[in-house]
PDB file of N, CA and C in Angstrom:
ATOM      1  N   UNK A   1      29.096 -34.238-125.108  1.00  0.00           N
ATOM      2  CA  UNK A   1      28.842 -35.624-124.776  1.00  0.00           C
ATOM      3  C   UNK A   1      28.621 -35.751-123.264  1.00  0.00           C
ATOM      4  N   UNK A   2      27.766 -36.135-123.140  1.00  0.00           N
ATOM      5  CA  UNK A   2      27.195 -36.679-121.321  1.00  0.00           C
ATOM      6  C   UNK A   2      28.074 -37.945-120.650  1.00  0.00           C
ATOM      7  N   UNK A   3      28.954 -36.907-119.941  1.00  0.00           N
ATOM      8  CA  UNK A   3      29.593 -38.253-118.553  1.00  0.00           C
ATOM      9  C   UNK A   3      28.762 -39.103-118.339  1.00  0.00           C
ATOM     10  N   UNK A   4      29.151 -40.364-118.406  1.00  0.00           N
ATOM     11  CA  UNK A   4      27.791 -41.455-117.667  1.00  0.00           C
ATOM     12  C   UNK A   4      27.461 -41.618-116.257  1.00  0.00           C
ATOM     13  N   UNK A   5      28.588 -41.251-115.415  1.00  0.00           N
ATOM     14  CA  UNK A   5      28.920 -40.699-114.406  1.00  0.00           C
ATOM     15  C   UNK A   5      28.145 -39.745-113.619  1.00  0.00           C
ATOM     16  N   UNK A   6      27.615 -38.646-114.542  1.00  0.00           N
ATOM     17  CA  UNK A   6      26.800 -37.754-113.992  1.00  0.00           C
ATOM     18  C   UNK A   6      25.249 -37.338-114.462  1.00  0.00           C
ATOM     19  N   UNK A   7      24.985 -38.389-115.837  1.00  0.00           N
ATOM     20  CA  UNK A   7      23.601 -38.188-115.734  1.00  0.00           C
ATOM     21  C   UNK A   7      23.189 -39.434-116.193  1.00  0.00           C
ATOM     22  N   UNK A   8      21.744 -39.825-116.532  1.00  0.00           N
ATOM     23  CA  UNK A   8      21.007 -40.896-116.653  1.00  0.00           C
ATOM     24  C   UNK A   8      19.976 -40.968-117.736  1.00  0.00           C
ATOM     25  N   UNK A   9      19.905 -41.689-119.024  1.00  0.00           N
ATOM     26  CA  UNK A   9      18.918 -41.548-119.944  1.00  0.00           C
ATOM     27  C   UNK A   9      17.595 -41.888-119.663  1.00  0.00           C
ATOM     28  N   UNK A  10      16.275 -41.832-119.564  1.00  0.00           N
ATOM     29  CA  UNK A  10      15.600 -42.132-119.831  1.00  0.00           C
ATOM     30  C   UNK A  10      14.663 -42.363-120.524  1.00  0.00           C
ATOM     31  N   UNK A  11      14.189 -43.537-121.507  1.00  0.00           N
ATOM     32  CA  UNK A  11      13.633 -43.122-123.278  1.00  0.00           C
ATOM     33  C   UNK A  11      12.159 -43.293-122.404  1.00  0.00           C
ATOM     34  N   UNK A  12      12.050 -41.852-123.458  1.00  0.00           N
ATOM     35  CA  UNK A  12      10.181 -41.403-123.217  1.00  0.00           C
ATOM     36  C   UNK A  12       9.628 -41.558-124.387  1.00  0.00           C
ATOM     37  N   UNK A  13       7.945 -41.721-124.391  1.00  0.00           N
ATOM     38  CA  UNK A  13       7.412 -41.575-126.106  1.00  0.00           C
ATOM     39  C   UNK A  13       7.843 -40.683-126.685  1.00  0.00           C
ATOM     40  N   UNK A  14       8.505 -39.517-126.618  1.00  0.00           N
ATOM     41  CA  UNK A  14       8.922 -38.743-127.253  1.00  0.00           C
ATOM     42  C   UNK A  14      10.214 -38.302-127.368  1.00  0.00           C
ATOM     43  N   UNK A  15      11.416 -39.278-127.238  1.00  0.00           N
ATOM     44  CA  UNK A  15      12.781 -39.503-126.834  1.00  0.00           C
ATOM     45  C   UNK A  15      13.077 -39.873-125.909  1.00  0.00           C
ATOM     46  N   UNK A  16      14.448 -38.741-124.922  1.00  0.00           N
ATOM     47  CA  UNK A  16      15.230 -39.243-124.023  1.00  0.00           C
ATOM     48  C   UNK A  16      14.917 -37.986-122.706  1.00  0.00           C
ATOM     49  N   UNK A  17      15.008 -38.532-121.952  1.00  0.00           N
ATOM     50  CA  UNK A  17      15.022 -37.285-120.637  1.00  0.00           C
ATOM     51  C   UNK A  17      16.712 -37.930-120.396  1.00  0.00           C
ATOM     52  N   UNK A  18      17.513 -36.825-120.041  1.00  0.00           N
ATOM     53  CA  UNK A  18      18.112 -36.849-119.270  1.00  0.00           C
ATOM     54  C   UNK A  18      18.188 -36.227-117.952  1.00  0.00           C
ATOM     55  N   UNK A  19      18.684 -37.313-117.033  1.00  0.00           N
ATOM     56  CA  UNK A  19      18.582 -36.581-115.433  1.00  0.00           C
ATOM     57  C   UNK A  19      19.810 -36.301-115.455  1.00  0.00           C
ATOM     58  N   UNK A  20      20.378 -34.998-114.643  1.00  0.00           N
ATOM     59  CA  UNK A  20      21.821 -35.048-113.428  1.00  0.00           C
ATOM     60  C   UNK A  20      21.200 -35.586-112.784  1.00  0.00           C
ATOM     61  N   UNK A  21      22.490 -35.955-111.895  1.00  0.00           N
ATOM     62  CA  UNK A  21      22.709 -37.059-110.402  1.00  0.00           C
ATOM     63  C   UNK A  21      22.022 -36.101-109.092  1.00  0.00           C
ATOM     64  N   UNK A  22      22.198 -34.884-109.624  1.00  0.00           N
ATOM     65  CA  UNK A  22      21.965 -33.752-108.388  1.00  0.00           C
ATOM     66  C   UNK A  22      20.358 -34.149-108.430  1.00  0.00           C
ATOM     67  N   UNK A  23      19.943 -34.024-109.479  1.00  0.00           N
ATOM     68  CA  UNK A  23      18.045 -34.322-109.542  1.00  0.00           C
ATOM     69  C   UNK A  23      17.840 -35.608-108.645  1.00  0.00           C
ATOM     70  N   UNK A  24      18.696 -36.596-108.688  1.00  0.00           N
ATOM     71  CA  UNK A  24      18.417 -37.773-107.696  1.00  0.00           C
ATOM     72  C   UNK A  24      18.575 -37.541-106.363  1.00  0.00           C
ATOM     73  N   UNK A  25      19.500 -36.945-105.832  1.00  0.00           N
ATOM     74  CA  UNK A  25      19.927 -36.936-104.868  1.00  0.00           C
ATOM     75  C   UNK A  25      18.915 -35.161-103.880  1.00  0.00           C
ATOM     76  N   UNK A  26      18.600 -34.605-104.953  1.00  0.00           N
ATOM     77  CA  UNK A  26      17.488 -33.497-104.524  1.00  0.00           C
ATOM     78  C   UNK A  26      15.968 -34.091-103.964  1.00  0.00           C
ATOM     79  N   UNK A  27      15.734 -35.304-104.974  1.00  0.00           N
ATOM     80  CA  UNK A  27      14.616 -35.922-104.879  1.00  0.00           C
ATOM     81  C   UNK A  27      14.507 -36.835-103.030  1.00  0.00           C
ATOM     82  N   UNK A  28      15.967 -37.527-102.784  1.00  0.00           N
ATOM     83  CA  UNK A  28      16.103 -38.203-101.988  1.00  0.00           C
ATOM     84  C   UNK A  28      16.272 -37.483-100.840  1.00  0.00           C
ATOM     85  N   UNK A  29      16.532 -36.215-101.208  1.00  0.00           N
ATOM     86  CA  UNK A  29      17.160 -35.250 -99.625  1.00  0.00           C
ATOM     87  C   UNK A  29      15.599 -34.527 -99.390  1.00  0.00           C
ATOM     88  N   UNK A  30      14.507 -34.567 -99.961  1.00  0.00           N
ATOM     89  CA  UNK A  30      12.753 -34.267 -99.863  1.00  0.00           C
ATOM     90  C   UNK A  30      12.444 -34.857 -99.594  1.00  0.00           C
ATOM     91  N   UNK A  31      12.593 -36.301 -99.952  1.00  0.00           N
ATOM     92  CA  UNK A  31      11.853 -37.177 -99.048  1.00  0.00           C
ATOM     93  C   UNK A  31      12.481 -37.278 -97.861  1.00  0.00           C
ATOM     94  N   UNK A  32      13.674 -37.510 -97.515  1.00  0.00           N
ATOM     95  CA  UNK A  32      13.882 -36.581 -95.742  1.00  0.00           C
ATOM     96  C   UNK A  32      13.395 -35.977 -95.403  1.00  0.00           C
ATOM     97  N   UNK A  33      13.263 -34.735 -95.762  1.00  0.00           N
ATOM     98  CA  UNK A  33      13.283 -33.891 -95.415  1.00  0.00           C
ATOM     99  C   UNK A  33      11.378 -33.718 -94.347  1.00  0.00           C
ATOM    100  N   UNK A  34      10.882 -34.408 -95.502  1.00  0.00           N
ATOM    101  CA  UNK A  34       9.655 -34.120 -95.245  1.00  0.00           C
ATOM    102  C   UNK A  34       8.824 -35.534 -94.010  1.00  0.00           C
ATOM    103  N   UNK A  35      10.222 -36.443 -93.558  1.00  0.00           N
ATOM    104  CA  UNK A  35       9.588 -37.358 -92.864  1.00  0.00           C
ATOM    105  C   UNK A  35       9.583 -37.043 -91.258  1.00  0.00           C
ATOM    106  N   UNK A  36       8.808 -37.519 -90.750  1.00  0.00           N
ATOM    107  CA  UNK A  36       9.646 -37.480 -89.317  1.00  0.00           C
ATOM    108  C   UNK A  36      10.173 -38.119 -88.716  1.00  0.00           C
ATOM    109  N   UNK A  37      10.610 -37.492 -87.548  1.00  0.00           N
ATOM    110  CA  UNK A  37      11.797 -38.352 -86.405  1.00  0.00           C
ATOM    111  C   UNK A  37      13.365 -38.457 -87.253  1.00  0.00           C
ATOM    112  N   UNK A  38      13.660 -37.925 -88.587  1.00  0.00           N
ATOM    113  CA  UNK A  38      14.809 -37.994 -89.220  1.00  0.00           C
ATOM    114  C   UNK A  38      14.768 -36.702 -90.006  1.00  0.00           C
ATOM    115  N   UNK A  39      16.368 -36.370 -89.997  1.00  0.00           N
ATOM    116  CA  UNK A  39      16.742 -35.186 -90.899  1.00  0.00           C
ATOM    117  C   UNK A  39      18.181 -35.975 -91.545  1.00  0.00           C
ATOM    118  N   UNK A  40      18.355 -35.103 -92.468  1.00  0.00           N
ATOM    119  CA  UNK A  40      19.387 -35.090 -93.429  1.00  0.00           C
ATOM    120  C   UNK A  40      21.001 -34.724 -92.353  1.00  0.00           C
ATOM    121  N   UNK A  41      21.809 -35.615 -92.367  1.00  0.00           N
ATOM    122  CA  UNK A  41      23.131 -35.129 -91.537  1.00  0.00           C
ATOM    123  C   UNK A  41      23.870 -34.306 -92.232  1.00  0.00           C
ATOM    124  N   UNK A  42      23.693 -33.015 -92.446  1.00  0.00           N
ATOM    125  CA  UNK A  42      24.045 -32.021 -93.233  1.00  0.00           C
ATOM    126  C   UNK A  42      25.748 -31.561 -92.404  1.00  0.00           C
ATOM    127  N   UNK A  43      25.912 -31.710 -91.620  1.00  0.00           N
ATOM    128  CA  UNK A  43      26.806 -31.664 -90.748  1.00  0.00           C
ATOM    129  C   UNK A  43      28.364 -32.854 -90.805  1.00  0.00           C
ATOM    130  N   UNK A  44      27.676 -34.233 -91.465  1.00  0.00           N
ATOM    131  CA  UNK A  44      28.796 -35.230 -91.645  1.00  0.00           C
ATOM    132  C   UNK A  44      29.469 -35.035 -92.780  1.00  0.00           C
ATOM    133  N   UNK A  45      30.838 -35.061 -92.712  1.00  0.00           N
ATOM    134  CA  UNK A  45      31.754 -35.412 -94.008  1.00  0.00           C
ATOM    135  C   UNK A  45      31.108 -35.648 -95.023  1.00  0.00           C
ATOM    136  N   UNK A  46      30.269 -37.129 -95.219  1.00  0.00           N
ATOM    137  CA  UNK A  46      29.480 -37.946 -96.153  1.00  0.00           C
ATOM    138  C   UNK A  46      28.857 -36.997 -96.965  1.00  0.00           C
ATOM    139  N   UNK A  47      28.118 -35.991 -96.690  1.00  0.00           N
ATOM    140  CA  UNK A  47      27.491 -34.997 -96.806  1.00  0.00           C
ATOM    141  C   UNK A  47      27.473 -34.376 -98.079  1.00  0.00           C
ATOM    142  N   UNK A  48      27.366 -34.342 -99.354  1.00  0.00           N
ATOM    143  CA  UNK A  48      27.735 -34.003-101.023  1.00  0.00           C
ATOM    144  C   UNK A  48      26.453 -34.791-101.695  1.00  0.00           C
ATOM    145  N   UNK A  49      26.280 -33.934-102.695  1.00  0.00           N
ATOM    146  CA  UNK A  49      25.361 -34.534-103.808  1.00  0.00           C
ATOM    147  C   UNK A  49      26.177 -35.130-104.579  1.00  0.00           C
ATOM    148  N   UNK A  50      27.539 -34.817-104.744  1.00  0.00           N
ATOM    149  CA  UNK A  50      28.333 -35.929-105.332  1.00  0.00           C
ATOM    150  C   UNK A  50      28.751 -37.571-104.254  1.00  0.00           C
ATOM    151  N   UNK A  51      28.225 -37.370-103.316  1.00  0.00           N
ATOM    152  CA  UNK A  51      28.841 -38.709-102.584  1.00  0.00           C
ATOM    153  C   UNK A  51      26.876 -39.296-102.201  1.00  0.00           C
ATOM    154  N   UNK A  52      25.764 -38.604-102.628  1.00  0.00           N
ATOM    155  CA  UNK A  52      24.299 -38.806-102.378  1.00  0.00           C
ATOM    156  C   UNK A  52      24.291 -40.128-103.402  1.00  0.00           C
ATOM    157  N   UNK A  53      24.472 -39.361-104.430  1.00  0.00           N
ATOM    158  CA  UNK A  53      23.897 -40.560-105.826  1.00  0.00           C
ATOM    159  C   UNK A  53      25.868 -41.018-106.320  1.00  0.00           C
ATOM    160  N   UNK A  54      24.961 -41.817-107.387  1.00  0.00           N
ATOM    161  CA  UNK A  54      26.428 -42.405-108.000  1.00  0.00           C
ATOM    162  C   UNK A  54      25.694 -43.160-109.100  1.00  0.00           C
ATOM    163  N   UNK A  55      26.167 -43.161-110.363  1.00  0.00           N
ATOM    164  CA  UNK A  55      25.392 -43.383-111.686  1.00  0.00           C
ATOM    165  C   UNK A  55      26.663 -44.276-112.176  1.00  0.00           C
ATOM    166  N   UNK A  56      26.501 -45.701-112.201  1.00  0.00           N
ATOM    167  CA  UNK A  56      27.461 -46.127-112.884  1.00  0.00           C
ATOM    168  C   UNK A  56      26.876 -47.551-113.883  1.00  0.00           C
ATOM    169  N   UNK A  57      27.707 -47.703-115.033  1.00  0.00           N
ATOM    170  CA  UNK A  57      27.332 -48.528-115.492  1.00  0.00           C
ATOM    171  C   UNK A  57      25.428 -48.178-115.925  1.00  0.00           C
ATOM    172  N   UNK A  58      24.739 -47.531-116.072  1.00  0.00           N
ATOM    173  CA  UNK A  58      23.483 -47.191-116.111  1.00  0.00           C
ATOM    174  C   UNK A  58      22.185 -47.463-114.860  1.00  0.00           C
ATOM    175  N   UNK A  59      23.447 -48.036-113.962  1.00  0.00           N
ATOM    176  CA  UNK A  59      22.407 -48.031-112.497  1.00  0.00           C
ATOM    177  C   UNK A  59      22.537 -46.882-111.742  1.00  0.00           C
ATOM    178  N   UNK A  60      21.434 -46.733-110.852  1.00  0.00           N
ATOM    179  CA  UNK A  60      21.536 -45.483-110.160  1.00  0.00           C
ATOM    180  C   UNK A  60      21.780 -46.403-108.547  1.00  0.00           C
ATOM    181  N   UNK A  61      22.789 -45.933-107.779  1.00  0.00           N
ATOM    182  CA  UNK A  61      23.049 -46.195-106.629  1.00  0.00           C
ATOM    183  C   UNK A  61      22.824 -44.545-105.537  1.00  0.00           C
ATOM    184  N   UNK A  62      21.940 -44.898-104.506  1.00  0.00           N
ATOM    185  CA  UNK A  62      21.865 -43.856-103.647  1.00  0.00           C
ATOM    186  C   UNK A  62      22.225 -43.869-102.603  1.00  0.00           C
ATOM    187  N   UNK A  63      23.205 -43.307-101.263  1.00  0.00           N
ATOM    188  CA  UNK A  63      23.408 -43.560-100.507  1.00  0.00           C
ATOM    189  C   UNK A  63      23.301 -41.852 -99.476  1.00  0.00           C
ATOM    190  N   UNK A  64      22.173 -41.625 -98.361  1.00  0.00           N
ATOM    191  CA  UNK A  64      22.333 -40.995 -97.907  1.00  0.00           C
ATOM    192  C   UNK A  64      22.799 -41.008 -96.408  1.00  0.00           C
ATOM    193  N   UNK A  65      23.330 -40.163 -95.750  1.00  0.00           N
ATOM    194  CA  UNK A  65      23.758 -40.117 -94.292  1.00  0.00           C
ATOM    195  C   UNK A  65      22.595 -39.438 -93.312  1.00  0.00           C
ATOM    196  N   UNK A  66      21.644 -39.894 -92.844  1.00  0.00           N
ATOM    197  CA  UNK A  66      20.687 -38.931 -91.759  1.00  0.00           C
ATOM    198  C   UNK A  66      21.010 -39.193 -90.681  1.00  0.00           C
ATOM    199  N   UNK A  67      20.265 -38.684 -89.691  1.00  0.00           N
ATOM    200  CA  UNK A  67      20.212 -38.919 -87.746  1.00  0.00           C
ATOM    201  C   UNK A  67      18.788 -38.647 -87.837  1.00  0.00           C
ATOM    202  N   UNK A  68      18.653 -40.274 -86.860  1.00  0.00           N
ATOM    203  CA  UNK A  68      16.999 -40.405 -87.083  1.00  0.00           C
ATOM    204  C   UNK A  68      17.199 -40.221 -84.814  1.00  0.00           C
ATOM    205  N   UNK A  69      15.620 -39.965 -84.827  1.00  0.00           N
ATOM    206  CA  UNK A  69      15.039 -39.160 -83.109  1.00  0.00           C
ATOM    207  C   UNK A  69      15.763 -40.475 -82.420  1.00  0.00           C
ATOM    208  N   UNK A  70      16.057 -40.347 -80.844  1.00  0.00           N
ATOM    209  CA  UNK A  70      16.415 -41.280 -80.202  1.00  0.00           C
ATOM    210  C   UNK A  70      15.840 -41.943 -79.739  1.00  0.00           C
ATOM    211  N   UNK A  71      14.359 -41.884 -79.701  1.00  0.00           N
ATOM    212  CA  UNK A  71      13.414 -42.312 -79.316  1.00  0.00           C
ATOM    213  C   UNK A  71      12.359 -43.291 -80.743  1.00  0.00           C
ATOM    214  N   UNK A  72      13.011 -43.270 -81.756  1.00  0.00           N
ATOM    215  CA  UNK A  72      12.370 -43.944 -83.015  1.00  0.00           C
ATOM    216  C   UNK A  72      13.122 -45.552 -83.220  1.00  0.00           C
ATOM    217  N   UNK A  73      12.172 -46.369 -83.758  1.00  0.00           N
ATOM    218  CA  UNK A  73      12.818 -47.862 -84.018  1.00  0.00           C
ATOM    219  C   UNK A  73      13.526 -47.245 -85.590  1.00  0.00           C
ATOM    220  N   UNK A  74      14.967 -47.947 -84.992  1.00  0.00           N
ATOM    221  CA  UNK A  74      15.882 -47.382 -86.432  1.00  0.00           C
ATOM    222  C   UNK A  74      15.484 -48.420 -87.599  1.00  0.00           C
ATOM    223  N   UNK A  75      15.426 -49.611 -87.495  1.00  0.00           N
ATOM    224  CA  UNK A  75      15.100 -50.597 -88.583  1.00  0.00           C
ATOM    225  C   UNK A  75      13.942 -49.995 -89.163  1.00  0.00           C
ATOM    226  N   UNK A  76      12.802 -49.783 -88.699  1.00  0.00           N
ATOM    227  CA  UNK A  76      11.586 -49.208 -89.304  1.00  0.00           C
ATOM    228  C   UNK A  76      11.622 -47.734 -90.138  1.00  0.00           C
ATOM    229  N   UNK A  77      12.792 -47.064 -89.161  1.00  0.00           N
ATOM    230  CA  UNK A  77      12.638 -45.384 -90.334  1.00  0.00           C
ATOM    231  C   UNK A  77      13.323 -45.744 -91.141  1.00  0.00           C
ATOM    232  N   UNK A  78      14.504 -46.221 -91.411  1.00  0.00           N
ATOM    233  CA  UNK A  78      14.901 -46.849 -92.385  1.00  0.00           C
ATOM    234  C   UNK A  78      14.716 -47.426 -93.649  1.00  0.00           C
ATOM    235  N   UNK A  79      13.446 -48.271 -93.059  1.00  0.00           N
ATOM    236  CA  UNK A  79      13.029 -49.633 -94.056  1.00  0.00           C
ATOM    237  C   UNK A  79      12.339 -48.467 -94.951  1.00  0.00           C
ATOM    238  N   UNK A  80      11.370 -47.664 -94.071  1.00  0.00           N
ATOM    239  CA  UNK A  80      10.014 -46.615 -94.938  1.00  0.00           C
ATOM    240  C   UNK A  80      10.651 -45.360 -95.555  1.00  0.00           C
ATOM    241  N   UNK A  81      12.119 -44.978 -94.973  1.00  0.00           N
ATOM    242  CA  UNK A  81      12.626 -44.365 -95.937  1.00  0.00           C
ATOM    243  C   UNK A  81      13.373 -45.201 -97.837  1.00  0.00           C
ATOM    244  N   UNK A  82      13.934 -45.841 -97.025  1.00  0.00           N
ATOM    245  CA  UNK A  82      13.916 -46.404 -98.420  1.00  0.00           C
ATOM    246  C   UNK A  82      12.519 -46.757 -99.488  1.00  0.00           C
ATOM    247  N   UNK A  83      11.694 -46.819 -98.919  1.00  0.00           N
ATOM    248  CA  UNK A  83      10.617 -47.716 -99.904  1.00  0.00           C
ATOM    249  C   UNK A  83      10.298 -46.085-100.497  1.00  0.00           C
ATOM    250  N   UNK A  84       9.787 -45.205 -99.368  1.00  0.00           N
ATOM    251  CA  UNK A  84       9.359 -43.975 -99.723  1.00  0.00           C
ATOM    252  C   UNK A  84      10.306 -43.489-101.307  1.00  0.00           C
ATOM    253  N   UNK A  85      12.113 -43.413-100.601  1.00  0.00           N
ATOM    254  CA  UNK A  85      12.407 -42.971-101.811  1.00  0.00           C
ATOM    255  C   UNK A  85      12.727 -43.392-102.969  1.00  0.00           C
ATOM    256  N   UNK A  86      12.305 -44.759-102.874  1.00  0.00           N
ATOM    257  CA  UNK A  86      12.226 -45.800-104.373  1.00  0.00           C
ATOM    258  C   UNK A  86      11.058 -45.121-105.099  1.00  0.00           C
ATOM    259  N   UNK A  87       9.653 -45.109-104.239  1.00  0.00           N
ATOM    260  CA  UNK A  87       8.536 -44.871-104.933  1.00  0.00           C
ATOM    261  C   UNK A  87       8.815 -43.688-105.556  1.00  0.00           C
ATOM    262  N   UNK A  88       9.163 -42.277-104.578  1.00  0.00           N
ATOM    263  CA  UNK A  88       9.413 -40.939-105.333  1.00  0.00           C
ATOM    264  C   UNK A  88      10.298 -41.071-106.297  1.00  0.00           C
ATOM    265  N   UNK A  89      11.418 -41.773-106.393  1.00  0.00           N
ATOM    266  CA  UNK A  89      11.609 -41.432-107.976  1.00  0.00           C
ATOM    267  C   UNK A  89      11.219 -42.192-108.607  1.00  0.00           C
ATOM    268  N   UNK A  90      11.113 -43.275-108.668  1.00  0.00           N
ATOM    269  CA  UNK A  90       9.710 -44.405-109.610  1.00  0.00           C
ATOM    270  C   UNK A  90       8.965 -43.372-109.975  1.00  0.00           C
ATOM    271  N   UNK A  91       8.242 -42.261-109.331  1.00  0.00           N
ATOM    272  CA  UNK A  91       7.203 -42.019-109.296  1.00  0.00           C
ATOM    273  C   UNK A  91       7.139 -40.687-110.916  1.00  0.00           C
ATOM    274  N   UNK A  92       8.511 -39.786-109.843  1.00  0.00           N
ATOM    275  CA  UNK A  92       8.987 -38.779-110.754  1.00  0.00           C
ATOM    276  C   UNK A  92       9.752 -39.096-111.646  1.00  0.00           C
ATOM    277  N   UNK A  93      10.463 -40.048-112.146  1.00  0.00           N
ATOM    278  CA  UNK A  93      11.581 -39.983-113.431  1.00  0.00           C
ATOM    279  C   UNK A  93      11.300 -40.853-113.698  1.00  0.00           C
ATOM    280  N   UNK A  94      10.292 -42.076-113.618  1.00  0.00           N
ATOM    281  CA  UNK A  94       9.888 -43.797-113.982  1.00  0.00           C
ATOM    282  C   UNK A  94      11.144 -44.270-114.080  1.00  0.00           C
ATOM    283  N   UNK A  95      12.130 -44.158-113.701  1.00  0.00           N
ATOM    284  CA  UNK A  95      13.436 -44.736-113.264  1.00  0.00           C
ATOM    285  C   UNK A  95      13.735 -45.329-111.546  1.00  0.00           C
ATOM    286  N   UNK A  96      13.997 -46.508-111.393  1.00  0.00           N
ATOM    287  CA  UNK A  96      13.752 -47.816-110.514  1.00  0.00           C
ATOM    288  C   UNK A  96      15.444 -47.685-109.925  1.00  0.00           C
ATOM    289  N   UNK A  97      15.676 -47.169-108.460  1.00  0.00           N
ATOM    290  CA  UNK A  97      16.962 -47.099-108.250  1.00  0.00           C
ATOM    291  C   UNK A  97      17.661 -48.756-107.951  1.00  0.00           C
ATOM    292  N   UNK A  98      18.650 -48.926-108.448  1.00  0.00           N
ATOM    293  CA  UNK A  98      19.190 -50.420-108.001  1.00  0.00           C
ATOM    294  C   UNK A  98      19.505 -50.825-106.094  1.00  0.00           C
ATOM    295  N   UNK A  99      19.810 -49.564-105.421  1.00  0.00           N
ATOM    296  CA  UNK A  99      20.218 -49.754-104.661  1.00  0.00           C
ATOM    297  C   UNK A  99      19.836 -48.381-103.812  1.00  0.00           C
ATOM    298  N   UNK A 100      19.521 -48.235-102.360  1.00  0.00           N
ATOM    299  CA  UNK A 100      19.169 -46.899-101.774  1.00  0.00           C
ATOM    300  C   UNK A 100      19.807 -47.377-100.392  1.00  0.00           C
ATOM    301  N   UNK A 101      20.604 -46.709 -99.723  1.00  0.00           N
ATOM    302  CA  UNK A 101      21.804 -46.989 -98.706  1.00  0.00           C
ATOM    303  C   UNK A 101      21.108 -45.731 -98.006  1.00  0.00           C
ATOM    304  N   UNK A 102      20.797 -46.738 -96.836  1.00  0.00           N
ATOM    305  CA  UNK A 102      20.338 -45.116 -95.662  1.00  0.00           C
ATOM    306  C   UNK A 102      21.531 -45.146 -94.456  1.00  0.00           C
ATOM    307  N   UNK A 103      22.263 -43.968 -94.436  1.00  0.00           N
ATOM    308  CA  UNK A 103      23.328 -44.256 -93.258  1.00  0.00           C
ATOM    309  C   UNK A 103      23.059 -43.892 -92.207  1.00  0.00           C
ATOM    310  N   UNK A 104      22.908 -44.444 -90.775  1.00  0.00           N
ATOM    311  CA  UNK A 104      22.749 -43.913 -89.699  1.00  0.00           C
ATOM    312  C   UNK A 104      24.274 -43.518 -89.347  1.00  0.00           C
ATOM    313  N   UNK A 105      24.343 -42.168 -89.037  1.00  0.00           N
ATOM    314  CA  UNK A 105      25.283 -41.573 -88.698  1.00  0.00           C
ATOM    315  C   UNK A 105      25.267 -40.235 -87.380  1.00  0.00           C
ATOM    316  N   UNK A 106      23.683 -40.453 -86.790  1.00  0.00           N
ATOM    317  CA  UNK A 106      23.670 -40.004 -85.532  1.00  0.00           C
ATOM    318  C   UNK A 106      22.473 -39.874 -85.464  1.00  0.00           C
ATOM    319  N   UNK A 107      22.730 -39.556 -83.729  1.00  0.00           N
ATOM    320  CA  UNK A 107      21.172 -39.155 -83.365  1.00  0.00           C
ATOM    321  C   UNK A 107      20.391 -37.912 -83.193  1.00  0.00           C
ATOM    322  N   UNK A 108      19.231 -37.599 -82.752  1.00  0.00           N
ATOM    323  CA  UNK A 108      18.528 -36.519 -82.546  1.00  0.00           C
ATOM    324  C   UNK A 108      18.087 -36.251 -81.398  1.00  0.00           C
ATOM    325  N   UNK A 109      18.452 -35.772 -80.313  1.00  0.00           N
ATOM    326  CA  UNK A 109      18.059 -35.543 -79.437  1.00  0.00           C
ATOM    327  C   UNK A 109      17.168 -34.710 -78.454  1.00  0.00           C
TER     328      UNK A 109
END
């Protein structure tokens, strides 16, 4: 039986996909990965694919910790990271996250 906790149904024409939480939170740490002026704070506490995603109640909540350049408007990497990683998993699992939490938790210098 599937923790609800740790994965997510999705009904396809041809049943159910199930995701792990790790697939969300893999998806969300690529789209970092691949932006600029920000990386993943691999270095903070916060730092876990168990503390990335959180599946409750059948919503998906995401919350990551990066350090965006010191020289970048933080409201703006922010705003385009989130939209970015709504679309990528919209895109990849047609699953719509409820909530995407970007933490500024340092800088880049």
């Amino acid at each position: 039986m599937l923790n609800e906790n740790n994965a997510m149904m999705v009904p396809d024409q041809y049943g159910q996909i199930v995701y792990n939480r790790s697939v969300f939170s893999a998806i969300a740490r690529n789209v970092v990965e691949e932006t600029e002026k920000v990386e993943v704070a691999e270095t903070s506490k916060l730092f876990s694919s168990s503390h990335i995603t959180l599946i409750e109640d059948g919503k998906l909540y995401i919350s990551i910790p990066v350090r965006i350049a010191y020289n970048a408007n933080v409201s703006d990497v922010c705003t385009g990271l989130q939209s970015r990683i709504f679309e990528t998993i919209s895109y990849m699992t047609d699953y719509k996250p409820e909530d995407i939490e970007i933490q500024v938790v340092g800088f880049i210098f």
